[in-house]
N, C-alpha and C. Protein backbone atom coordinates (compact mmCIF):
# COMPACT_ATOMS: atom_id res chain seq x y z
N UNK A 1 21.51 3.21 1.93
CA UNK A 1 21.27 1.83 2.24
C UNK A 1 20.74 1.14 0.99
N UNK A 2 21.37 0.04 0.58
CA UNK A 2 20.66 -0.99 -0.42
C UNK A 2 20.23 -1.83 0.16
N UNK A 3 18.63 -1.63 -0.40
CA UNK A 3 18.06 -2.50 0.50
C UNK A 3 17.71 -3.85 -1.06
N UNK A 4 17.24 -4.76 -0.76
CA UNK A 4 16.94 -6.09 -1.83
C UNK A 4 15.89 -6.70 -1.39
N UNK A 5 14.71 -6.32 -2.61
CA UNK A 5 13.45 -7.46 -1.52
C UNK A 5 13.65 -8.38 -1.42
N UNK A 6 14.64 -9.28 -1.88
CA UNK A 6 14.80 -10.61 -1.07
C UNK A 6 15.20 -10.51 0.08
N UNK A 7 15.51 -9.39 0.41
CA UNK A 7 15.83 -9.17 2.41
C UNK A 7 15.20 -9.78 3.50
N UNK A 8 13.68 -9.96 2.66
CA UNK A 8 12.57 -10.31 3.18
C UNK A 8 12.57 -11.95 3.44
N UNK A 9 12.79 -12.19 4.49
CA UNK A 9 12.87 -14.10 5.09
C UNK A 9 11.12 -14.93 4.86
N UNK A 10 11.04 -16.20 3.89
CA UNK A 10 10.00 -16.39 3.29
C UNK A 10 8.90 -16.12 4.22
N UNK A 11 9.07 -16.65 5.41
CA UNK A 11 8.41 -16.73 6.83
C UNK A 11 7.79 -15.42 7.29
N UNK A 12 8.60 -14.18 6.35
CA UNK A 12 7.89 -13.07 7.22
C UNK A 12 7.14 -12.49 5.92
N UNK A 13 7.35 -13.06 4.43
CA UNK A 13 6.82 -12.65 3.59
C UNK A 13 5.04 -13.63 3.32
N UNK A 14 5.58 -14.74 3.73
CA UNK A 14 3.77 -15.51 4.59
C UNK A 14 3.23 -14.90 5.09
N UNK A 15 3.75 -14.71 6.16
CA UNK A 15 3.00 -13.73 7.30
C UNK A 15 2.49 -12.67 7.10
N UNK A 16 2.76 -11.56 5.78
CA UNK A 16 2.76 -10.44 5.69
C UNK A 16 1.45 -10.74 4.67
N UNK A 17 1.76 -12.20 3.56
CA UNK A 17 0.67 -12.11 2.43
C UNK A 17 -0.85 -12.64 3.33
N UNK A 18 -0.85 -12.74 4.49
CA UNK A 18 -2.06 -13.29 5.27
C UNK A 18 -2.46 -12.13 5.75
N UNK A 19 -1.32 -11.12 6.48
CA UNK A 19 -1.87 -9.91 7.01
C UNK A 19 -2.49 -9.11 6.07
N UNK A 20 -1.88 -9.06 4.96
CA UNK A 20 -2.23 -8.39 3.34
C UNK A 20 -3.85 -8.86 3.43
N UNK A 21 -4.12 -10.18 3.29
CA UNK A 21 -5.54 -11.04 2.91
C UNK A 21 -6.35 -10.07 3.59
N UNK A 22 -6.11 -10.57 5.60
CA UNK A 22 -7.05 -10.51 6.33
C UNK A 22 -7.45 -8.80 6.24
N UNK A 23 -6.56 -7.82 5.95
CA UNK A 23 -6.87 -6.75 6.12
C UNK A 23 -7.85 -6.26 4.97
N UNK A 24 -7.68 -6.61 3.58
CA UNK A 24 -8.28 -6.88 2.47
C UNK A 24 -9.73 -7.48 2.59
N UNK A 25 -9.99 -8.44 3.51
CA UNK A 25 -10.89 -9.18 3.64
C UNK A 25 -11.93 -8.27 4.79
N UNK A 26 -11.50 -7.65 5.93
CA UNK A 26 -12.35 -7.12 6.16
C UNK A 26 -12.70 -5.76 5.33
N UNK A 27 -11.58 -4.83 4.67
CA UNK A 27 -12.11 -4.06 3.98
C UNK A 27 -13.45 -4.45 3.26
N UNK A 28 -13.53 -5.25 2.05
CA UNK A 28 -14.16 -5.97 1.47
C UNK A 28 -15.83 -6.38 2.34
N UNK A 29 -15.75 -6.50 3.54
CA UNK A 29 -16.75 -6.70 4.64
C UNK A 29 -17.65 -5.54 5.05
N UNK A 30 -16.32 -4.54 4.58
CA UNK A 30 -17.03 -3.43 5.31
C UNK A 30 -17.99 -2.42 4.06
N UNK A 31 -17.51 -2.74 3.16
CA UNK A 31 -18.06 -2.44 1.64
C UNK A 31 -19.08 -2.90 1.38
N UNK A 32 -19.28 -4.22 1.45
CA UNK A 32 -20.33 -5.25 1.40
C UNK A 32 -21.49 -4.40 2.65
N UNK A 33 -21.40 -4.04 3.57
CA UNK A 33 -22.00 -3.90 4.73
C UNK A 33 -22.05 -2.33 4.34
N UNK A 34 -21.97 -1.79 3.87
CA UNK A 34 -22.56 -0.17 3.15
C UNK A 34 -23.23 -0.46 1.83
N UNK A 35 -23.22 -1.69 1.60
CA UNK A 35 -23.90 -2.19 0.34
C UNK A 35 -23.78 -1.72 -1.02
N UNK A 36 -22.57 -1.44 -0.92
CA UNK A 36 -21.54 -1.08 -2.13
C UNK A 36 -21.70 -2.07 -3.50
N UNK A 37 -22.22 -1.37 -4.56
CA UNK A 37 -22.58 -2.43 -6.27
C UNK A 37 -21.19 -3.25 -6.04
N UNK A 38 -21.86 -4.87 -5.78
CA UNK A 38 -20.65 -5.78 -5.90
C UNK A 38 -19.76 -5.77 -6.97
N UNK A 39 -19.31 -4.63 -8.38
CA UNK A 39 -18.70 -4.72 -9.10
C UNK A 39 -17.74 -4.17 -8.66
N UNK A 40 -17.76 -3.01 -7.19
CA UNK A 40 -17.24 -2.35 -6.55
C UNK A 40 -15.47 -2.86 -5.98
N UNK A 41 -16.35 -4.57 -5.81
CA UNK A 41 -15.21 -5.49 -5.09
C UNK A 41 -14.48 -6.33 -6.03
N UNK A 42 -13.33 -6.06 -5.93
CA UNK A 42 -12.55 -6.73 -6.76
C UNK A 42 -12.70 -8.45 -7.60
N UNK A 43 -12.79 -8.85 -8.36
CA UNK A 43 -12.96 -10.05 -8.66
C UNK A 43 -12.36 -10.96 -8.70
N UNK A 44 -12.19 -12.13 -9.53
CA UNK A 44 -11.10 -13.24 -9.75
C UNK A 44 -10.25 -13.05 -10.01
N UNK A 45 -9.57 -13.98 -10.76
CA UNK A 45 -8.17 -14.05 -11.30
C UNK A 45 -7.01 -14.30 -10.47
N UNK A 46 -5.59 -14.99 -10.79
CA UNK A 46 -4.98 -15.21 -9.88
C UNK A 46 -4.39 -14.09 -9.02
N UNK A 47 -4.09 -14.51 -7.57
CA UNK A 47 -3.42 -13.22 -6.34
C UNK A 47 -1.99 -13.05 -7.23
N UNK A 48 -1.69 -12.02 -7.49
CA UNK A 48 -0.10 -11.17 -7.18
C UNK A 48 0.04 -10.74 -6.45
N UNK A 49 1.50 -10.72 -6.01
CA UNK A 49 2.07 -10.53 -5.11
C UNK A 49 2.71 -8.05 -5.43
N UNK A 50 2.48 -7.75 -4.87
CA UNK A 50 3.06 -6.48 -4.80
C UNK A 50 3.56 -5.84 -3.57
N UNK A 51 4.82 -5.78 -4.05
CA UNK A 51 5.88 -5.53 -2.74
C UNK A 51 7.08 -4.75 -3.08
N UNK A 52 7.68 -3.84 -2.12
CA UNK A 52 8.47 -2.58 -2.11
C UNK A 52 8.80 -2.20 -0.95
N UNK A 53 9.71 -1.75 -1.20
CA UNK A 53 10.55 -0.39 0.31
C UNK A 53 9.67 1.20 -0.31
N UNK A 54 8.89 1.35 0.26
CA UNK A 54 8.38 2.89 0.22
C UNK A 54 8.74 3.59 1.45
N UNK A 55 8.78 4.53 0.90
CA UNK A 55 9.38 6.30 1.98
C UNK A 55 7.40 6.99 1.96
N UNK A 56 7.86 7.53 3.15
CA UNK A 56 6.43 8.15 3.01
C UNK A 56 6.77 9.88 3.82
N UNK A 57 6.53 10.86 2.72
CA UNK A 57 6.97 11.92 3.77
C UNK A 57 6.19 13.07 3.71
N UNK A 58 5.74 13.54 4.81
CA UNK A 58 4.79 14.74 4.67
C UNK A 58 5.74 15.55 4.26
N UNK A 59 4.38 16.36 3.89
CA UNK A 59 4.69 18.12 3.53
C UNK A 59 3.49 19.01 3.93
N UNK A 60 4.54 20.02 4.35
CA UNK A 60 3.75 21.24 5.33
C UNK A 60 2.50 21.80 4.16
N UNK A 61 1.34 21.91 4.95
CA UNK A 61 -0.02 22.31 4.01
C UNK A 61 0.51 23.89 4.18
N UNK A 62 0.37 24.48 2.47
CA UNK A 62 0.62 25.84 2.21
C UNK A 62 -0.33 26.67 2.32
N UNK A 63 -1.82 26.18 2.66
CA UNK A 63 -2.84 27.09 2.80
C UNK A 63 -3.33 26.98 3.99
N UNK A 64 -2.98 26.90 4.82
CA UNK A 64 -3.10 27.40 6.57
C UNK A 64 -4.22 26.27 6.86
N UNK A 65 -4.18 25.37 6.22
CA UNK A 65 -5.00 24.25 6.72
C UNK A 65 -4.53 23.00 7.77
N UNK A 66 -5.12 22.31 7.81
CA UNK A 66 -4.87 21.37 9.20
C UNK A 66 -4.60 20.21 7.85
N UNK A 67 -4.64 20.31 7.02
CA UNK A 67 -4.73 19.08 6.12
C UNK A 67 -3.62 18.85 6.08
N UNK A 68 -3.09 17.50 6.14
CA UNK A 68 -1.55 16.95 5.72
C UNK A 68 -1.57 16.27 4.52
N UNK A 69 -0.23 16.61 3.63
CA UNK A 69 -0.46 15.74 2.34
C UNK A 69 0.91 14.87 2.82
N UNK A 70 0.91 13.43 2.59
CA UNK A 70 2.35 12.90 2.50
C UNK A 70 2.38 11.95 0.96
N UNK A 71 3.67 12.35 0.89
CA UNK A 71 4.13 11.87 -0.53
C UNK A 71 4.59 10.36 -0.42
N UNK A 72 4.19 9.45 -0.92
CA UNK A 72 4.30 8.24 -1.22
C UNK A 72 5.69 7.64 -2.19
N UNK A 73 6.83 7.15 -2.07
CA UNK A 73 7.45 6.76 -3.02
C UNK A 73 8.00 5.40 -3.06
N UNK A 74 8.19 4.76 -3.88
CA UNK A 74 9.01 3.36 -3.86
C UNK A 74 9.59 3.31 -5.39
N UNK A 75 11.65 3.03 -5.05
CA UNK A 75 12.57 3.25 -6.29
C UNK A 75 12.58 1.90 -6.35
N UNK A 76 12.42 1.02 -5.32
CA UNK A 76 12.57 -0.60 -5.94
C UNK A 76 11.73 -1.18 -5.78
N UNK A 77 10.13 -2.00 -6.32
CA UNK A 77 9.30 -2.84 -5.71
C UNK A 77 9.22 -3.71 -7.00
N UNK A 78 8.34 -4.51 -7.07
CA UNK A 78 7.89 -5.60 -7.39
C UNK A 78 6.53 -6.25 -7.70
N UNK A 79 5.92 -6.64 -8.92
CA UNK A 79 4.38 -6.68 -8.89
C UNK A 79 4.97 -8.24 -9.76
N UNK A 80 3.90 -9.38 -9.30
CA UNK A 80 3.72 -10.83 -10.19
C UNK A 80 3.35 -11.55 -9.51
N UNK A 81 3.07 -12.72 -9.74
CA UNK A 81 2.51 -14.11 -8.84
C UNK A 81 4.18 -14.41 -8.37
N UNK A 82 4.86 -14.53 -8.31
CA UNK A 82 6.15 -14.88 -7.54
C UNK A 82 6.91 -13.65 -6.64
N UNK A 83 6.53 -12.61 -6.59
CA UNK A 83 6.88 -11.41 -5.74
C UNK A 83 6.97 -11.86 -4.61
N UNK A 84 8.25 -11.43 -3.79
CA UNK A 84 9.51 -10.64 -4.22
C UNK A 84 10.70 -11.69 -5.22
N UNK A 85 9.77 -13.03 -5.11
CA UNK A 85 11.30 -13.28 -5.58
C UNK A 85 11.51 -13.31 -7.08
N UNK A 86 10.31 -13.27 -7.65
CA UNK A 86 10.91 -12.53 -9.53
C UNK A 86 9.24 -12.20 -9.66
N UNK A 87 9.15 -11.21 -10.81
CA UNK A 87 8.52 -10.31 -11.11
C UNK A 87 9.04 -8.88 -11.63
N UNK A 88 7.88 -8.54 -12.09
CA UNK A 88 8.19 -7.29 -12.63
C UNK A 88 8.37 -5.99 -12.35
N UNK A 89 9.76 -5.14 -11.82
CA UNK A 89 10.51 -4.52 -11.16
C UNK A 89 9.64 -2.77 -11.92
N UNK A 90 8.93 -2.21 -10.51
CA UNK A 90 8.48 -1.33 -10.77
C UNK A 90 8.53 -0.15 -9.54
N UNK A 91 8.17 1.11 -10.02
CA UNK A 91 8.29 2.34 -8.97
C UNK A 91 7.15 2.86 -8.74
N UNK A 92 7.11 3.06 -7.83
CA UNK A 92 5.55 3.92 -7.09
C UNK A 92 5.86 5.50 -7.00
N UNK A 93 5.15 6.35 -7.43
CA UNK A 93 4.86 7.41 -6.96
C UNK A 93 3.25 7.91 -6.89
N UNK A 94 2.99 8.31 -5.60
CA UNK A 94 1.78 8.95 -5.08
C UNK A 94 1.44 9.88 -3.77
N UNK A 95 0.64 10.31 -3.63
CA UNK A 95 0.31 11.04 -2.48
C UNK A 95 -1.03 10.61 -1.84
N UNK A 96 -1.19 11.06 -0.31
CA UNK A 96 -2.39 10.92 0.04
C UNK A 96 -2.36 12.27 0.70
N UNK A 97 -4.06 12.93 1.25
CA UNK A 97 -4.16 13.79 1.68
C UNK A 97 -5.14 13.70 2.85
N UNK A 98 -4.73 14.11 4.10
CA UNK A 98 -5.82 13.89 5.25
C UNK A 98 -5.54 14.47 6.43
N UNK A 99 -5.65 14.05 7.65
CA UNK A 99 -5.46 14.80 9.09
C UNK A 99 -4.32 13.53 9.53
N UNK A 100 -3.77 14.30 10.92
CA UNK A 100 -3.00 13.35 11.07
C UNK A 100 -1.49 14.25 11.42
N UNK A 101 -0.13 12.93 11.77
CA UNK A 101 1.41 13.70 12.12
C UNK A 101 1.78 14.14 11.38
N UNK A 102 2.87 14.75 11.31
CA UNK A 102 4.41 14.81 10.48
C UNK A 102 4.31 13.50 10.40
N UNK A 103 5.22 13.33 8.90
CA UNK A 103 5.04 11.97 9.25
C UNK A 103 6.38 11.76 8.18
N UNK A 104 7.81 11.17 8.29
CA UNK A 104 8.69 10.93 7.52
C UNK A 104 9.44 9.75 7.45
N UNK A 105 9.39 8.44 6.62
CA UNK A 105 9.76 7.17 7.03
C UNK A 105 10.47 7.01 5.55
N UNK A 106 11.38 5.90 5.18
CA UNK A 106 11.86 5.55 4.56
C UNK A 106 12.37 4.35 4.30
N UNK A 107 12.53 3.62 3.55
CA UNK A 107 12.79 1.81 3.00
C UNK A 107 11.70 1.50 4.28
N UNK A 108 10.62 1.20 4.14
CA UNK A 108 9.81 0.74 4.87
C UNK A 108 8.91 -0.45 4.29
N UNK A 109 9.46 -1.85 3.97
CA UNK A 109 8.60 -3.40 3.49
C UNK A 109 7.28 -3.02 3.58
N UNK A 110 6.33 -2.43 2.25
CA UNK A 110 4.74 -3.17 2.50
C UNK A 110 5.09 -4.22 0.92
N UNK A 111 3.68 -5.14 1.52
CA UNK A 111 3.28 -6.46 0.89
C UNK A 111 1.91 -6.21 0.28
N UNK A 112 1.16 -6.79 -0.48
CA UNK A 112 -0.10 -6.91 -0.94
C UNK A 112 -0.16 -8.22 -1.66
N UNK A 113 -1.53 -8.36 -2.06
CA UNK A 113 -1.79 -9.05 -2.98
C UNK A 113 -3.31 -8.53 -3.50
N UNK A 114 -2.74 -9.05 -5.51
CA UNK A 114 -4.40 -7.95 -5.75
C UNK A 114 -4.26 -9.16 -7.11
N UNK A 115 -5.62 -9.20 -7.21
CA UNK A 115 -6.03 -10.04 -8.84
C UNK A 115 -5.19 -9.41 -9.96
N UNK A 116 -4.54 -10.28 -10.35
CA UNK A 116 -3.77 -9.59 -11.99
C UNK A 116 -3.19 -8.10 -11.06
N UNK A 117 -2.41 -8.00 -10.57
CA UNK A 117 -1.77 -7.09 -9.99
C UNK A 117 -0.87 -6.47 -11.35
N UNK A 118 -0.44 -7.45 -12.16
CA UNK A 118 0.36 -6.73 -13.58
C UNK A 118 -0.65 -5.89 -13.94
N UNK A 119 -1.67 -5.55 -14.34
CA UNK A 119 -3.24 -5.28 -15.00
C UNK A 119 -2.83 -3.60 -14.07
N UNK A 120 -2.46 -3.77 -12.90
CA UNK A 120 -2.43 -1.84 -12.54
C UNK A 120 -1.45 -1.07 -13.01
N UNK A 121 -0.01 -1.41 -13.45
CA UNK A 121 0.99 -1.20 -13.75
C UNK A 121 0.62 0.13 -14.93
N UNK A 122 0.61 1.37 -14.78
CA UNK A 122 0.20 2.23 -15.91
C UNK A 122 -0.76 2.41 -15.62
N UNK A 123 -1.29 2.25 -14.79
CA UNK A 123 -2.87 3.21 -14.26
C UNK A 123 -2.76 3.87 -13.17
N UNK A 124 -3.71 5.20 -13.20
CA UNK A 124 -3.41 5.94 -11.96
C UNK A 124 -5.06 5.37 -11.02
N UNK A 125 -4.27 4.85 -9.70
CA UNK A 125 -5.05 4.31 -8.73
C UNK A 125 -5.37 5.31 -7.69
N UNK A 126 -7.07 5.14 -7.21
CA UNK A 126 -7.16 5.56 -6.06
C UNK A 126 -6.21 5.07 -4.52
N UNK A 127 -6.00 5.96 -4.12
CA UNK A 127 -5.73 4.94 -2.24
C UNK A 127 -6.13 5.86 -1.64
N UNK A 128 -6.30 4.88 0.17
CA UNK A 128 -6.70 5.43 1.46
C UNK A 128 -5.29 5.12 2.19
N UNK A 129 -4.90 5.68 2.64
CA UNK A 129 -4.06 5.78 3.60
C UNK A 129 -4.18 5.65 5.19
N UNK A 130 -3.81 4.47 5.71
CA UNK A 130 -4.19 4.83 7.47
C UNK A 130 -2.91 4.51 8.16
N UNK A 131 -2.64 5.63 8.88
CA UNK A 131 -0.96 5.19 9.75
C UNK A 131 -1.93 4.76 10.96
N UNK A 132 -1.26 4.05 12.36
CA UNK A 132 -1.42 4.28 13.64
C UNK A 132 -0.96 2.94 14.26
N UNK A 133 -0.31 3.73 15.40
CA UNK A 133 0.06 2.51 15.96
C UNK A 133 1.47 1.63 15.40
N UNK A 134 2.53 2.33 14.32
CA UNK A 134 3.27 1.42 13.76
C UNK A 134 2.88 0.79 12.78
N UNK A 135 1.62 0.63 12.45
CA UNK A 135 1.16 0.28 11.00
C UNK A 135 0.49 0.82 9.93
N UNK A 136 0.57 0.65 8.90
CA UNK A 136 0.60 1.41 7.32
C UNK A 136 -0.39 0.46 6.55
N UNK A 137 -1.49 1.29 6.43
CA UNK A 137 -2.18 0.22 5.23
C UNK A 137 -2.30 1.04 4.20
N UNK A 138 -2.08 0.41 3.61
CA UNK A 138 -2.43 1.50 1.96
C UNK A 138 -3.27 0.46 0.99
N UNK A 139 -4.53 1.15 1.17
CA UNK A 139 -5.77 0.73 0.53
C UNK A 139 -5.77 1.20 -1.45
N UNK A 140 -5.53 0.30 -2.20
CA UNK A 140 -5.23 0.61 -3.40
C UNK A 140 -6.65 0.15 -4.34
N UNK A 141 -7.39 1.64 -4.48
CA UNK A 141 -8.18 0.99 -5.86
C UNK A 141 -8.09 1.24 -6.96
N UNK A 142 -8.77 0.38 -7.95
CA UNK A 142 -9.03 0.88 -9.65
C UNK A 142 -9.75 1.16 -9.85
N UNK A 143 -10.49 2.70 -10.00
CA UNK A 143 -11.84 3.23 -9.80
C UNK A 143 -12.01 3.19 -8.78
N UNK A 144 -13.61 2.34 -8.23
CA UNK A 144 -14.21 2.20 -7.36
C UNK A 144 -13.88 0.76 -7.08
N UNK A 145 -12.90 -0.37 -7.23
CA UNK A 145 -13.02 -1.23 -7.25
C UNK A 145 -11.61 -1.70 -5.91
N UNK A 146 -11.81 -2.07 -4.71
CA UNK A 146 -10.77 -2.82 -3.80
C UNK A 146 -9.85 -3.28 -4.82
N UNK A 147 -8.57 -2.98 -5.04
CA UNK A 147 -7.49 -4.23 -5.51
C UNK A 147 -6.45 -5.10 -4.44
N UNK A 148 -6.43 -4.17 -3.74
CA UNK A 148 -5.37 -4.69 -2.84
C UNK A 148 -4.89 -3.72 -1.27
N UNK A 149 -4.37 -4.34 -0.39
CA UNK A 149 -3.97 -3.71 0.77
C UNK A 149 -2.82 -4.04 1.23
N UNK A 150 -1.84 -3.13 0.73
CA UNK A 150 -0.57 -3.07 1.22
C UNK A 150 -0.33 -2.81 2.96
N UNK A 151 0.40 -3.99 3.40
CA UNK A 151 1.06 -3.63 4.61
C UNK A 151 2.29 -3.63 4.80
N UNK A 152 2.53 -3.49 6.36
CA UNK A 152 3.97 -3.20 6.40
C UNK A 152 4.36 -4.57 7.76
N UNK A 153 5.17 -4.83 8.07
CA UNK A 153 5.77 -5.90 9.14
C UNK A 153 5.43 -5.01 10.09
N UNK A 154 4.90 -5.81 11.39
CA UNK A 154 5.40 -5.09 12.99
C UNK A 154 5.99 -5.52 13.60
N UNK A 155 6.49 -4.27 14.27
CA UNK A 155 7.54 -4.39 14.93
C UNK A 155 7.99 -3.88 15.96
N UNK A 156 8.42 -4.63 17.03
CA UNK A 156 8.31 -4.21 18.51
C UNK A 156 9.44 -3.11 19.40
N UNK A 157 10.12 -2.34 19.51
CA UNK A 157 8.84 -1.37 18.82
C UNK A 157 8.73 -1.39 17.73
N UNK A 158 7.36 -0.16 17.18
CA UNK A 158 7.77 0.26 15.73
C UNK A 158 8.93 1.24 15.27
N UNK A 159 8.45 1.00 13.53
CA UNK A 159 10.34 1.78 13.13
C UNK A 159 9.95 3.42 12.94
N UNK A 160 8.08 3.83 13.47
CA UNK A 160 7.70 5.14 13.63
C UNK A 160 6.93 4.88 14.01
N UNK A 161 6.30 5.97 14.76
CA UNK A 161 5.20 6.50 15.42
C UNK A 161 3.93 7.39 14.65
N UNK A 162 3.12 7.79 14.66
CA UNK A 162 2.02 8.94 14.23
C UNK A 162 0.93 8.00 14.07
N UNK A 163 -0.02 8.90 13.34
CA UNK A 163 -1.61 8.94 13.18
C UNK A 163 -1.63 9.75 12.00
N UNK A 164 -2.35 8.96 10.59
CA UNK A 164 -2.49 9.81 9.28
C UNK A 164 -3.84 8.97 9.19
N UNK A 165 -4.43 9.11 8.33
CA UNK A 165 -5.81 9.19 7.66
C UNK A 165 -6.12 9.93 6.43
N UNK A 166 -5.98 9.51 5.29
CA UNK A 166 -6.50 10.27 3.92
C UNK A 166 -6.06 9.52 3.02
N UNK A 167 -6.25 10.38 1.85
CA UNK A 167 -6.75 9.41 0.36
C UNK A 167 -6.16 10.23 -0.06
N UNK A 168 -5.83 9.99 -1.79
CA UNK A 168 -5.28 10.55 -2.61
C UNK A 168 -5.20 9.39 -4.04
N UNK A 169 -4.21 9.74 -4.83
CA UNK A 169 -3.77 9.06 -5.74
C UNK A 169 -2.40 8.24 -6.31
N UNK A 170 -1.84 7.40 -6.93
CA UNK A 170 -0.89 7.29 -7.30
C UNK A 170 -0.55 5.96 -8.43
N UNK A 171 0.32 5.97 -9.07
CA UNK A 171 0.58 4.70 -9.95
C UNK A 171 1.80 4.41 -9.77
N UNK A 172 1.76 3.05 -10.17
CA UNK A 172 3.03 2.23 -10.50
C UNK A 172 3.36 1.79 -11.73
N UNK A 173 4.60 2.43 -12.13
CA UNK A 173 5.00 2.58 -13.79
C UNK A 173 6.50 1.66 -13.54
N UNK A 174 6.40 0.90 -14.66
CA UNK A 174 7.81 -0.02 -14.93
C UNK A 174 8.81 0.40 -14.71
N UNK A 175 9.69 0.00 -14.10
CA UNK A 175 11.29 0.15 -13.65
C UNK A 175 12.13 -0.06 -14.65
């Protein structure tokens, strides 16, 4: 399947950069409220837009653990203040590690927005990972610092099912 982030209708790419905010915004709440060094929380500068079709696919834990790792990928996304519709064409690879399904999805729309989002491009970022319910947040930091919270559209039903939870690492290097 070729998929094109302009696939994305402006209306659902609004919708998605608000869901992006609000989810961002309580993260950010909840940081503040563990009383996390405010350098912790991301700062100014203008929002970019960061957006992609990522696959997300477990793999069986080799040491008889309950732990699930799933592998994170995206061959076409997008990081700039005008994302999806021009910007700078980049690939994700990462993993997270935690409890949780099988879990195997593919060309799946998340959205974000993060300060100077060009500024991560070549750095390896922390993330949290939370499936449930049909939705995907992928909590992206630099260090210790919130940048951004990728989501995904819902959808009635959803385009999968499970429950994941964990962290890991990953970057986004130029296309």
């Amino acid at each position: 399947m070729n998929l094109s982030l302009q696939d994305i209708a402006p209306d659902q790419v609004d919708a998605l950069k608000k869901q992006s905010q609000a989810a961002y915004d309580v993260e950010v709440k909840r940081l503040q409220d563990q009383n996390v060094h405010p350098k912790s929380l991301a700062g100014g500068g203008s929002r970019q837009g960061i957006c992609g079709y990522f696959r997300f696919e477990s793999s069986d834990s080799v040491d008889g653990s309950h732990a699930e790792t799933i592998q994170i990928t995206a061959l076409s996304a997008m990081i700039g203040p005008d994302a999806p519709q021009q910007g700078i064409r980049v690939r994700f690879s990462g993993q997270a590690t935690g409890t949780g399904t099988h879990l195997n999805t593919s060309d799946l729309y998340l959205l974000g927005m993060a300060p100077e989002a060009v500024n991560l491009i070549g750095v390896q970022l922390t993330l949290q990972l939370s499936i449930s319910a049909g939705s995907i947040k992928v909590y992206i930091f630099e260090g210790t610092r919130l940048q951004a919270v990728l989501v995904n559209p819902q959808q009635s039903p959803p385009d999968f099912d499970g429950e994941f939870s964990g962290s890991g690492v990953g970057t986004f290097t130029q296309a």
